[in-house]
C-alpha atoms as a PDB file:
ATOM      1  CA  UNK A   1       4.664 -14.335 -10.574  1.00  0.00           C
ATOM      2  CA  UNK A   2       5.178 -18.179 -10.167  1.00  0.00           C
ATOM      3  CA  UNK A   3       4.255 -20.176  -7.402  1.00  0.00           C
ATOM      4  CA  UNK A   4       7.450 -21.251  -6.507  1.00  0.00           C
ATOM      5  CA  UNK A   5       8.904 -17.641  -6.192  1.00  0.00           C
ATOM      6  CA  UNK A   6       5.889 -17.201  -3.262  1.00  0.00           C
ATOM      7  CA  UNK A   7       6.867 -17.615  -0.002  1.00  0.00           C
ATOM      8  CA  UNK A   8       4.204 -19.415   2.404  1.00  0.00           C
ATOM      9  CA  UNK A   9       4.194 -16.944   4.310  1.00  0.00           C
ATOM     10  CA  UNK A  10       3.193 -14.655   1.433  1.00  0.00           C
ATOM     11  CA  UNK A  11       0.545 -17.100   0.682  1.00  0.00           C
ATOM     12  CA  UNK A  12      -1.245 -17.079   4.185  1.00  0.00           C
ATOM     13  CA  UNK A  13      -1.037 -13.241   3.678  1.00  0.00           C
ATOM     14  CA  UNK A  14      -2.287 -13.759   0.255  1.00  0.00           C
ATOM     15  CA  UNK A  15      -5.472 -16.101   1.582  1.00  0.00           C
ATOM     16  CA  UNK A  16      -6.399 -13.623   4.523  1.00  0.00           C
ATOM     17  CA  UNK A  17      -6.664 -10.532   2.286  1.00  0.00           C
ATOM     18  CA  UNK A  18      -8.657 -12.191   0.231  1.00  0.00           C
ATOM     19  CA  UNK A  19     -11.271 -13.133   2.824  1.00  0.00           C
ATOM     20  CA  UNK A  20     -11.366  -9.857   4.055  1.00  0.00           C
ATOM     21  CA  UNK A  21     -11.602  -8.194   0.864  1.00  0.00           C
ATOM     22  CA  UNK A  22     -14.778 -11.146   0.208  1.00  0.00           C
ATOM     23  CA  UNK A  23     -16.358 -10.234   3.350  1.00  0.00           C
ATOM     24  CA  UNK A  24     -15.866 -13.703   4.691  1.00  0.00           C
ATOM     25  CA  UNK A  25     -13.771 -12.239   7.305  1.00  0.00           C
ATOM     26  CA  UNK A  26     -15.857  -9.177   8.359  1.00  0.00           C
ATOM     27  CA  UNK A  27     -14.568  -6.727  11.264  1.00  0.00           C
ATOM     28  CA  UNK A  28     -13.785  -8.222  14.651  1.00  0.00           C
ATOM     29  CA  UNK A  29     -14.026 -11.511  13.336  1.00  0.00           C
ATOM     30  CA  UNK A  30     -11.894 -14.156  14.608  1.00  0.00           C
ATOM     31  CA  UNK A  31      -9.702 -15.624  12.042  1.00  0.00           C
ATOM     32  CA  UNK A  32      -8.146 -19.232  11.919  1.00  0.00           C
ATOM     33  CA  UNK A  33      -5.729 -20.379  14.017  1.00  0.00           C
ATOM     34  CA  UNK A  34      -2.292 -21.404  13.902  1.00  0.00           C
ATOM     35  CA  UNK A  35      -2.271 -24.920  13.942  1.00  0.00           C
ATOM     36  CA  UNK A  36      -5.531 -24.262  10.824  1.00  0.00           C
ATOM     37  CA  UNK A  37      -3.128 -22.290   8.827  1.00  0.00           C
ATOM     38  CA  UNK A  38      -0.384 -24.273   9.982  1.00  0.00           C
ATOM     39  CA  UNK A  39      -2.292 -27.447   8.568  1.00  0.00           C
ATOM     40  CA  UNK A  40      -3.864 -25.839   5.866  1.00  0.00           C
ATOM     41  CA  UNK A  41      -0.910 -24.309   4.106  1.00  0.00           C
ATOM     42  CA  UNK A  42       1.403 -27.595   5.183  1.00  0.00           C
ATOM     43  CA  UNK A  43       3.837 -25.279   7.081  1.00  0.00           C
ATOM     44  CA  UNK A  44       5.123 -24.662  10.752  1.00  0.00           C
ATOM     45  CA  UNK A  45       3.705 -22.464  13.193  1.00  0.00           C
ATOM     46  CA  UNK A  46       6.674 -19.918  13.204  1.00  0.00           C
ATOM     47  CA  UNK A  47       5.484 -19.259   9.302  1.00  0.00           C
ATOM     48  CA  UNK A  48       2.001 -18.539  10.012  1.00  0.00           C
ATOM     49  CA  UNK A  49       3.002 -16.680  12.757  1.00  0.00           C
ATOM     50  CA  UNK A  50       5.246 -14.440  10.234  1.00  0.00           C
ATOM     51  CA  UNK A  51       2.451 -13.959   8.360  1.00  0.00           C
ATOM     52  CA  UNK A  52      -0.059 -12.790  10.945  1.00  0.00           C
ATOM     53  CA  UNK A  53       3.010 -10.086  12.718  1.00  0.00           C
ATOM     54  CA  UNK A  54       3.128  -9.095   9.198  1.00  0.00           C
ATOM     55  CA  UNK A  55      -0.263  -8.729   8.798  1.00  0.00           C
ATOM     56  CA  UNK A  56      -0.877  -6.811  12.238  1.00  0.00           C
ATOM     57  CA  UNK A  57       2.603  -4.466  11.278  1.00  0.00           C
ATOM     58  CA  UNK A  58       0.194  -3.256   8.804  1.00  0.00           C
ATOM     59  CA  UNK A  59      -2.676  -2.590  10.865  1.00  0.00           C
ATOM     60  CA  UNK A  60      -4.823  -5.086   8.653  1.00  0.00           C
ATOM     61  CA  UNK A  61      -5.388  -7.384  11.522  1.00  0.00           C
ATOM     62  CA  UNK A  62      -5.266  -6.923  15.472  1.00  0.00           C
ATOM     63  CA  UNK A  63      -4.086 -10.360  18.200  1.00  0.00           C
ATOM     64  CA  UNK A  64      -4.867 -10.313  21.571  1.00  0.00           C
ATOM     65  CA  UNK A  65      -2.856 -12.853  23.436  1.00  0.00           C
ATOM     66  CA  UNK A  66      -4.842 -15.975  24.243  1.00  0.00           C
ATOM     67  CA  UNK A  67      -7.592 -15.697  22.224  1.00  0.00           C
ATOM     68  CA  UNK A  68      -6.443 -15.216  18.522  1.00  0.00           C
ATOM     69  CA  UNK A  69      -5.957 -13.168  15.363  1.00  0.00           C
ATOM     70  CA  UNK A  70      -9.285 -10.530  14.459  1.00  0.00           C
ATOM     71  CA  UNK A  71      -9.458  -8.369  11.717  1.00  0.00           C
ATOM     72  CA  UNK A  72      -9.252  -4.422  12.084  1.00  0.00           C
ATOM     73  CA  UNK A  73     -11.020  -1.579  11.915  1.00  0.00           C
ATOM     74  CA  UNK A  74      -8.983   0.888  13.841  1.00  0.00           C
ATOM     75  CA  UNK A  75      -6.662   3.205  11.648  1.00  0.00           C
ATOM     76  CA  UNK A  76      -6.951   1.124   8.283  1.00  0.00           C
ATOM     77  CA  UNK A  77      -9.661   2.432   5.318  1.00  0.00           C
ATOM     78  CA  UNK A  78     -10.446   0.158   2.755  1.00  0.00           C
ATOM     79  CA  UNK A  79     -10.295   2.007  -0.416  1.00  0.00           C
ATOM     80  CA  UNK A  80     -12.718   0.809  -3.058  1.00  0.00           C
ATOM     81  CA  UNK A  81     -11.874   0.472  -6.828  1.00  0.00           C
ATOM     82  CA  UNK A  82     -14.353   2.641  -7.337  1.00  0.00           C
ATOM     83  CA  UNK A  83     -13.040   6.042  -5.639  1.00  0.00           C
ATOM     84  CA  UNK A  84     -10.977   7.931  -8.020  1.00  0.00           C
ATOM     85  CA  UNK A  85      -6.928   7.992  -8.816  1.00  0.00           C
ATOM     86  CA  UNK A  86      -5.149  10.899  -8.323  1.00  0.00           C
ATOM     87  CA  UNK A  87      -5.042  11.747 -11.728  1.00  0.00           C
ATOM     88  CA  UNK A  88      -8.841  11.722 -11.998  1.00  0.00           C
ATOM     89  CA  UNK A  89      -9.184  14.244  -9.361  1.00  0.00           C
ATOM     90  CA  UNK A  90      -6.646  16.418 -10.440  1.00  0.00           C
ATOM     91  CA  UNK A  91      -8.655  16.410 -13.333  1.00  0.00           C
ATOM     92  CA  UNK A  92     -12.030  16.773 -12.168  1.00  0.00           C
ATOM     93  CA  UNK A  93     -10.986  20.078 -10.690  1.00  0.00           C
ATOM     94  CA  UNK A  94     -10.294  20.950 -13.879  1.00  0.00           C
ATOM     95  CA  UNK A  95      -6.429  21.007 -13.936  1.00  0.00           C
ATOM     96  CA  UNK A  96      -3.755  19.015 -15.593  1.00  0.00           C
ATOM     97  CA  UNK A  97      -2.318  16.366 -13.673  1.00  0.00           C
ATOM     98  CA  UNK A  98       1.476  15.415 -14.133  1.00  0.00           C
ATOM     99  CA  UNK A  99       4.496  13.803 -12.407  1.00  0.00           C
ATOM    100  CA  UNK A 100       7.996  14.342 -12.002  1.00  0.00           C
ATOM    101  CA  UNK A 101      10.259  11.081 -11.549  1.00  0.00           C
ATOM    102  CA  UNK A 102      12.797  12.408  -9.124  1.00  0.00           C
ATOM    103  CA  UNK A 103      14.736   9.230  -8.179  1.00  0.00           C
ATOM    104  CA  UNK A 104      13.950   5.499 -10.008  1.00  0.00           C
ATOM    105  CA  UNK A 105      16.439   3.123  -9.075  1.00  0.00           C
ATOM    106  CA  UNK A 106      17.052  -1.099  -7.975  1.00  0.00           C
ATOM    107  CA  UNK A 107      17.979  -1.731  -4.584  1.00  0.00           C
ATOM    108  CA  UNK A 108      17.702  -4.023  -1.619  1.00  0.00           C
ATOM    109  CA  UNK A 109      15.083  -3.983   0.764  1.00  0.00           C
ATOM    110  CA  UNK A 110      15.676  -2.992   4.351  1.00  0.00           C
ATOM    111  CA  UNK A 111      14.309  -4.790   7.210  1.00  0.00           C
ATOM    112  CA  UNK A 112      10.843  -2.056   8.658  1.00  0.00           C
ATOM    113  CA  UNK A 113       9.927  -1.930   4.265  1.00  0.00           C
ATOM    114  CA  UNK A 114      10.608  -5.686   3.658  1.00  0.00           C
ATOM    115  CA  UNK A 115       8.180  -6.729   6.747  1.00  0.00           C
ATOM    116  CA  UNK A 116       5.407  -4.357   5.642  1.00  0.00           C
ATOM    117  CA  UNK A 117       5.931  -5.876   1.896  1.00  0.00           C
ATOM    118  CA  UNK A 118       6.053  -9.140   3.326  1.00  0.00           C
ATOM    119  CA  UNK A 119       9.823  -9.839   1.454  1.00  0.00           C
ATOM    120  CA  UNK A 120      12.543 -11.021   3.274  1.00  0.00           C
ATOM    121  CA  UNK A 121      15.931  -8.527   4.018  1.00  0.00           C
ATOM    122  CA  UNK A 122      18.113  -7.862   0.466  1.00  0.00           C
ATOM    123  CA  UNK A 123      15.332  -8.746  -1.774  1.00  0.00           C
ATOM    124  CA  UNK A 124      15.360  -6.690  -4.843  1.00  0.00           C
ATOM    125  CA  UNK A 125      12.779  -4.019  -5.347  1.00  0.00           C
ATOM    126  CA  UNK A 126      12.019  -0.765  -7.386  1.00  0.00           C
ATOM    127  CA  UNK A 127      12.805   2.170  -5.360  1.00  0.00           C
ATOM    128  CA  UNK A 128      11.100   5.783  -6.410  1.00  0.00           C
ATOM    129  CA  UNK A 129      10.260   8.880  -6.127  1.00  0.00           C
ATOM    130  CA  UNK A 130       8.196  11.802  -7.367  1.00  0.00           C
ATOM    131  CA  UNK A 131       6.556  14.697  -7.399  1.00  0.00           C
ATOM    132  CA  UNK A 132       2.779  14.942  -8.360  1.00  0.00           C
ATOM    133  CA  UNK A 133       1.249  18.355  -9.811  1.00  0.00           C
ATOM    134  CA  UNK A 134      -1.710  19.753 -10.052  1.00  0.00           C
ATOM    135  CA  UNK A 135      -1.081  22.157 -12.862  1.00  0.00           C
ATOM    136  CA  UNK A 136       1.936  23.935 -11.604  1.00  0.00           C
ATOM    137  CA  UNK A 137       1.609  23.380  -8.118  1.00  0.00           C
ATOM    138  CA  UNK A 138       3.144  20.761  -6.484  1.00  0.00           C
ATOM    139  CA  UNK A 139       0.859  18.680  -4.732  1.00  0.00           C
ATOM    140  CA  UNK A 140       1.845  15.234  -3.164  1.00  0.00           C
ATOM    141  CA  UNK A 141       5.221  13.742  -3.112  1.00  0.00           C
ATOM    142  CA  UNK A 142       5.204  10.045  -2.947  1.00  0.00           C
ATOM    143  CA  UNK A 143       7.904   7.087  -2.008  1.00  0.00           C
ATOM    144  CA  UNK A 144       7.223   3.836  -3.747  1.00  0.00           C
ATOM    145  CA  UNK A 145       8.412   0.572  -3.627  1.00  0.00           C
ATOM    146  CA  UNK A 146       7.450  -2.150  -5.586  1.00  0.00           C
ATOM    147  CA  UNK A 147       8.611  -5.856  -6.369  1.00  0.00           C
ATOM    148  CA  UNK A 148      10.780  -6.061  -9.298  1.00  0.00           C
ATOM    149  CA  UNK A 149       9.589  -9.586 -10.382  1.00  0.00           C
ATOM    150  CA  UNK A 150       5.859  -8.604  -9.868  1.00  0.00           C
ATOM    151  CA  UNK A 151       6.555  -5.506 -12.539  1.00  0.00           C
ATOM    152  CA  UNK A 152       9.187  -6.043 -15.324  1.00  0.00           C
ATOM    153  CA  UNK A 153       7.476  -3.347 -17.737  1.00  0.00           C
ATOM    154  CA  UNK A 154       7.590  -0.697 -15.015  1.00  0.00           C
ATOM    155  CA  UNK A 155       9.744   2.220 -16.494  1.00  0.00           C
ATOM    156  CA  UNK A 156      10.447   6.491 -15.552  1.00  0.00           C
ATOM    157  CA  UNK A 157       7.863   6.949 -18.743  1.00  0.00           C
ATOM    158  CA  UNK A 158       4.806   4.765 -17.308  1.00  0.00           C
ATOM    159  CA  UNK A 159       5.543   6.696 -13.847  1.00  0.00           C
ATOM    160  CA  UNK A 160       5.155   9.705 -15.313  1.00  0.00           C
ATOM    161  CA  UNK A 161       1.754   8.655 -16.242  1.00  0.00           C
ATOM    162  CA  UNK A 162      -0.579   6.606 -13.287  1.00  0.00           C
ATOM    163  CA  UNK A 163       0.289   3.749 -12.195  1.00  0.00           C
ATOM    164  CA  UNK A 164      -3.772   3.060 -11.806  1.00  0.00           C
ATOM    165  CA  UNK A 165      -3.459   3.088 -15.831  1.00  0.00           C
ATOM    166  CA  UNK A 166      -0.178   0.856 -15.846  1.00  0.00           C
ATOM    167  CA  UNK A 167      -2.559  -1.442 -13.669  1.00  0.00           C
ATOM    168  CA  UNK A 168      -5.556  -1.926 -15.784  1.00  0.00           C
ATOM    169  CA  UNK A 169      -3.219  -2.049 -18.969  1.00  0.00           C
ATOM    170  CA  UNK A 170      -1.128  -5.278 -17.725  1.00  0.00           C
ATOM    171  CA  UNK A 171      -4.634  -6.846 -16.645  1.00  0.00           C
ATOM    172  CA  UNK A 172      -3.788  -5.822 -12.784  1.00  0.00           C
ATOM    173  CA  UNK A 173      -7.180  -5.015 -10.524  1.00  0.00           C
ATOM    174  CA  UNK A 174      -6.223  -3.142  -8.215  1.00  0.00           C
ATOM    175  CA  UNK A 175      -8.665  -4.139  -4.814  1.00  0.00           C
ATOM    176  CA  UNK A 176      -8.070  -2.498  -1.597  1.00  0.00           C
ATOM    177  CA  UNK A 177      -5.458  -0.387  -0.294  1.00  0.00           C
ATOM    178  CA  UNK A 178      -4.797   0.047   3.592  1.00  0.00           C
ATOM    179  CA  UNK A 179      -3.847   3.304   4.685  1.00  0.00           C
ATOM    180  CA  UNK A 180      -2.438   5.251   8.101  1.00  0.00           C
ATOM    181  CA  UNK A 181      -2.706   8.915   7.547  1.00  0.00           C
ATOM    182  CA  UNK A 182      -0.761  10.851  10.310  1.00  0.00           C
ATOM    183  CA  UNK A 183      -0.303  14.936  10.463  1.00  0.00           C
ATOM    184  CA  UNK A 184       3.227  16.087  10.354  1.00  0.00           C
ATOM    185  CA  UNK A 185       5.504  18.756   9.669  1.00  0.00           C
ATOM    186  CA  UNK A 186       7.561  17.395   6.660  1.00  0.00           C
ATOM    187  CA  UNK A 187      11.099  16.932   6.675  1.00  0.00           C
ATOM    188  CA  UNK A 188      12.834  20.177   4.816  1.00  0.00           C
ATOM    189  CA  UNK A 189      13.604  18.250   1.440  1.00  0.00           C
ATOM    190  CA  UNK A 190      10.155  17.424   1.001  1.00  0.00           C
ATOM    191  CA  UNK A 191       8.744  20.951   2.511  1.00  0.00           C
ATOM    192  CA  UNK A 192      11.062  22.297  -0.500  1.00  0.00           C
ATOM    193  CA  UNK A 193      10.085  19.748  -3.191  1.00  0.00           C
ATOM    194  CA  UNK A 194       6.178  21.089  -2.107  1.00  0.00           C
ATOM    195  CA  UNK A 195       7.151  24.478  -1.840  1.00  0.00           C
ATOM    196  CA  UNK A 196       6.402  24.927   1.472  1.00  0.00           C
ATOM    197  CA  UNK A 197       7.304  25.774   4.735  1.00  0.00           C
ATOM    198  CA  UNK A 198       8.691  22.887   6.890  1.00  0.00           C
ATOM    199  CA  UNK A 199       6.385  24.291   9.565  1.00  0.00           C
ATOM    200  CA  UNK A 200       3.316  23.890   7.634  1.00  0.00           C
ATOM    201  CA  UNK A 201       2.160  20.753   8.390  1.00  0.00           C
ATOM    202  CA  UNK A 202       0.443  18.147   6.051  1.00  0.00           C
ATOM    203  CA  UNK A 203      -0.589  14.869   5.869  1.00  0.00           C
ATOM    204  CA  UNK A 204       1.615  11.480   5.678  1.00  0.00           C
ATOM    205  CA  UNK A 205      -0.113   8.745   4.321  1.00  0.00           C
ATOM    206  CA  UNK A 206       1.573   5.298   4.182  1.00  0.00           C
ATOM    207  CA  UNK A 207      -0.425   2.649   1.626  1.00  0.00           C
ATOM    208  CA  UNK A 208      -0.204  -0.754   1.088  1.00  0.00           C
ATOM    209  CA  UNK A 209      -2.473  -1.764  -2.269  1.00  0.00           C
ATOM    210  CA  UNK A 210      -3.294  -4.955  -3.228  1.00  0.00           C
ATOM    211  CA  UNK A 211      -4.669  -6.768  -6.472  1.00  0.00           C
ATOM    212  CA  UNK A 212      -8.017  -8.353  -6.550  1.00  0.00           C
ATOM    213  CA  UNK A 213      -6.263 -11.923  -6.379  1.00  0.00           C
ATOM    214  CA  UNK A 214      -4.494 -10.691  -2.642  1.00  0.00           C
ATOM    215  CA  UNK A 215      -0.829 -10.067  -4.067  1.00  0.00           C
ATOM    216  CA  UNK A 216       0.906  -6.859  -3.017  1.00  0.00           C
ATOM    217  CA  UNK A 217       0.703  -4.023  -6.131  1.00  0.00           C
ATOM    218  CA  UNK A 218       2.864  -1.412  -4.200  1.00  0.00           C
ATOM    219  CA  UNK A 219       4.114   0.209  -0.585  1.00  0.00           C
ATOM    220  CA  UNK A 220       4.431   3.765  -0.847  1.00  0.00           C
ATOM    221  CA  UNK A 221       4.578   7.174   1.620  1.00  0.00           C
ATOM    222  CA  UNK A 222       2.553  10.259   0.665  1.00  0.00           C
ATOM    223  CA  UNK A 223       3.248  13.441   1.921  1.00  0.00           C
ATOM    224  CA  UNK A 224       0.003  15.637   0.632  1.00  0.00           C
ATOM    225  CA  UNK A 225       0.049  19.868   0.661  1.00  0.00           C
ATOM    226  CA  UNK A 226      -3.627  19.895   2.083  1.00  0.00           C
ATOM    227  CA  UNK A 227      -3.604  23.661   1.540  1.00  0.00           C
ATOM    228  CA  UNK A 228      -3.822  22.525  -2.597  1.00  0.00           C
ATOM    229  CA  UNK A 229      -5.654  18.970  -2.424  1.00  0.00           C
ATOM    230  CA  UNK A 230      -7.770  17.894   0.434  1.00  0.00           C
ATOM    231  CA  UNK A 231      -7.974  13.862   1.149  1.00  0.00           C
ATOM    232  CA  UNK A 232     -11.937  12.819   0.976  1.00  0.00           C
ATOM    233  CA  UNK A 233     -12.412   9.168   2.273  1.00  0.00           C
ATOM    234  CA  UNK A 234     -15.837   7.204   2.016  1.00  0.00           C
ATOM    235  CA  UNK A 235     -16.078   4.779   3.778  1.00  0.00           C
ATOM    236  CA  UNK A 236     -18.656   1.734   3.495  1.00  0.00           C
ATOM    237  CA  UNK A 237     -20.972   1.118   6.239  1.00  0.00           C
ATOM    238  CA  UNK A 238     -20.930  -2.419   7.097  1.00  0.00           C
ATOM    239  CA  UNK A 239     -24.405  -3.398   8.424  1.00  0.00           C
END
């Protein structure tokens, strides 16, 4: 994407990610201030401070009121490049993973999506959703949204593939992901998309990944049938 299509804002997201994702911001560490950013990135106060409520929206950093901006630990997982797609684990089980593009579509951002992408209201993005199978048994069903201008090529045959290969093809690293994984009973279209109950309840996890150079890859909402596929998370001990 060019420059001039990145809002500051974006950019002072951008530059934080990075540092945590570096380790030069570490957990609980104090980050710059304001008037740093502010001076830094040649911008007012009210932008940095957009960029830091967007930041803490999504749980990737915490303020307390007098004192500052620290990064968090509580309720975000940093998920490693290393730990394995969906479709690899489907397929270390020995089954054959596959996907089901229910609904691929453009529309406008709303205002709760747009301030965890960091876009502003009406923006354009890629709105989808499918169904991911392990064999023939429905396993996760997944809402994405993703930035039209950050993925031209995207198309209903590349999402019936991985996006993790749709990634590494277009020369995309994908970095870190931040994740909130709540139990709850799923809303009846999705308990009949999974073949379940509605009272069964499962696990909602909602994902922001980023690329290695701090840009947003994708937002999405997982709703996971843990009685098919269990959710293993490693985490790294920081020492």
């Amino acid at each position: 994407m060019e420059d001039k299509k990145v809002s500051k804002y974006q950019l002072i997201e951008s530059y934080i990610v990075e540092g945590i994702q570096s380790n030069h911001y570490k957990v609980n560490d104090i980050l710059p201030t304001e008037a740093e950013l502010a001076e830094k990135f040649n911008c007012s106060r009210v932008t940095v401070r957009q960029a830091l409520s967007n930041l803490a929206y999504k749980g990737i950093i915490y303020r307390i009121q007098g004192k500052g901006s620290f990064v968090s630990k509580e309720n975000t997982l940093k998920r490693s490049p290393l730990l394995k797609s969906f479709t690899e684990d489907i397929l270390d089980m020995g089954k054959k993973p596959w996907s089901i593009v229910e609904t691929f579509y453009i529309t406008k951002v709303g205002e709760h999506i747009g301030r965890i992408m960091g876009l502003k209201p009406n923006e354009k993005i890629y709105y989808i959703e499918r169904i991911r199978f392990a064999d023939n048994d429905p396993i996760l069903f997944e809402k994405t949204y993703m930035e039209i201008s950050k993925h031209p090529e995207i198309s209903v045959k590349i999402l019936e593939g991985s996006k993790y290969e749709y990634a590494k093809k277009h020369g995309m690293e994908i970095s870190i992901s931040y994740q909130n994984i709540t139990p709850v009973f799923p809303p009846e279209n999705i308990a009949e998309k999974l073949k379940i109950s509605s009272k069964t309840p499962i696990l909602k996890l909602s994902n922001v990944t980023y690329l290695s150079n701090g840009e947003l890859f994708d937002y999405n909402e997982l709703y996971m049938n843990t009685e098919l596929y269990q959710l293993n998370i490693v985490k790294k001990v920081e020492k």
